[in-house]
Protein backbone atom coordinates (compact mmCIF):
# COMPACT_ATOMS: atom_id res chain seq x y z
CA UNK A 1 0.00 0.00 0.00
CA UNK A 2 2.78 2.29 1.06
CA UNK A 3 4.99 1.70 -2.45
CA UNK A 4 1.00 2.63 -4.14
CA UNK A 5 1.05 5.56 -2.58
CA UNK A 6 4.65 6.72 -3.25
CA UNK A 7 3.92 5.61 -6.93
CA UNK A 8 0.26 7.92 -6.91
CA UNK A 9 2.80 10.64 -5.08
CA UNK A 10 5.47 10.45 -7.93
CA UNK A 11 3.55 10.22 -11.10
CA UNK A 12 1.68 13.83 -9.13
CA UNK A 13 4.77 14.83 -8.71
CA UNK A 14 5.43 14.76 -12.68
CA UNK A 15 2.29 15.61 -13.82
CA UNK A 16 3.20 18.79 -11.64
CA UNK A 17 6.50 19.12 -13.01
CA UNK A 18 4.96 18.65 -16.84
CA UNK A 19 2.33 21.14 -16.87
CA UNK A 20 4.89 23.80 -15.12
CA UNK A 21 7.17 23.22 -18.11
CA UNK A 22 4.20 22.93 -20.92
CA UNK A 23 3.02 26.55 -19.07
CA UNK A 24 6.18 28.22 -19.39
CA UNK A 25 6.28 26.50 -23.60
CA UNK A 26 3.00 28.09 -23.67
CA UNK A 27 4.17 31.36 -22.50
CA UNK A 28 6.90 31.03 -25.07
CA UNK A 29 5.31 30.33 -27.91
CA UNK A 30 2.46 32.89 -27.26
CA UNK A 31 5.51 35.52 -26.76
CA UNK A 32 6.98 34.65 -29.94
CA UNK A 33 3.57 34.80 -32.24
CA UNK A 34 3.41 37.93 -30.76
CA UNK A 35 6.79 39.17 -31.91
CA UNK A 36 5.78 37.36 -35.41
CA UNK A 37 2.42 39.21 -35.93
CA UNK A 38 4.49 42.70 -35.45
CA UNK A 39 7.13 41.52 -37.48
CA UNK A 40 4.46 40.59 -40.25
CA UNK A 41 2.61 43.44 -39.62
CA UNK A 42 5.75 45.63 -40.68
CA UNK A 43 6.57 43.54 -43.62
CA UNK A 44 3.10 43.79 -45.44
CA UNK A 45 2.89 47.48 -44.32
CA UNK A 46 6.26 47.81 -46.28
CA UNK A 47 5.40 45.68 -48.80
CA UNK A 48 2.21 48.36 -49.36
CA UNK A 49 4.85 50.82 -49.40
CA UNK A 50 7.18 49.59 -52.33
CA UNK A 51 4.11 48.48 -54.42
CA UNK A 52 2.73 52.15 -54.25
CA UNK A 53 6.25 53.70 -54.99
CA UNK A 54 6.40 50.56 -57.91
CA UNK A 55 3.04 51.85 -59.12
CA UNK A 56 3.84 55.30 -59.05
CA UNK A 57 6.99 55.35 -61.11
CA UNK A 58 4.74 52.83 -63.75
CA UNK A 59 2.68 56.17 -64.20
CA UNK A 60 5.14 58.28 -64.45
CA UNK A 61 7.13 56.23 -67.24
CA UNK A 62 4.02 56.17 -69.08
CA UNK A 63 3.60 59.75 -68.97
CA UNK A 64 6.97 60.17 -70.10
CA UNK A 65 6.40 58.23 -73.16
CA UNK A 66 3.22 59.88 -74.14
CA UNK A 67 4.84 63.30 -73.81
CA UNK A 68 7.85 61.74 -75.60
């Protein structure tokens, strides 16, 4: 009965020790798809930024060449 109990006691013990760890990876992982969204969040907004700069010399090449 005793060696049950120590047995019940140790596999609490883990279970303890596994959902501490699996907390903190949680923690992690939320931290880091938080740093991700920004980072893709910048990207696109750049992105946005070189297409309209892209676009904008297109229109003024064409105007060149109609004036041309």
């Amino acid at each position: 009965m005793s060696d049950d109990i120590n047995n019940i006691e140790q596999q609490i013990d883990r279970l303890i020790n596994l959902c501490a760890r699996l907390q903190k990876d949680n923690e992690s992982l939320r931290e880091r798809e938080a740093s991700l969204l920004k980072e893709r969040s910048k990207l696109l907004e750049k992105s946005e930024m070189a297409r309209n700069r892209v676009e904008h010399m297109i229109v003024r090449l064409k105007n060149l060449n109609t004036e041309g």
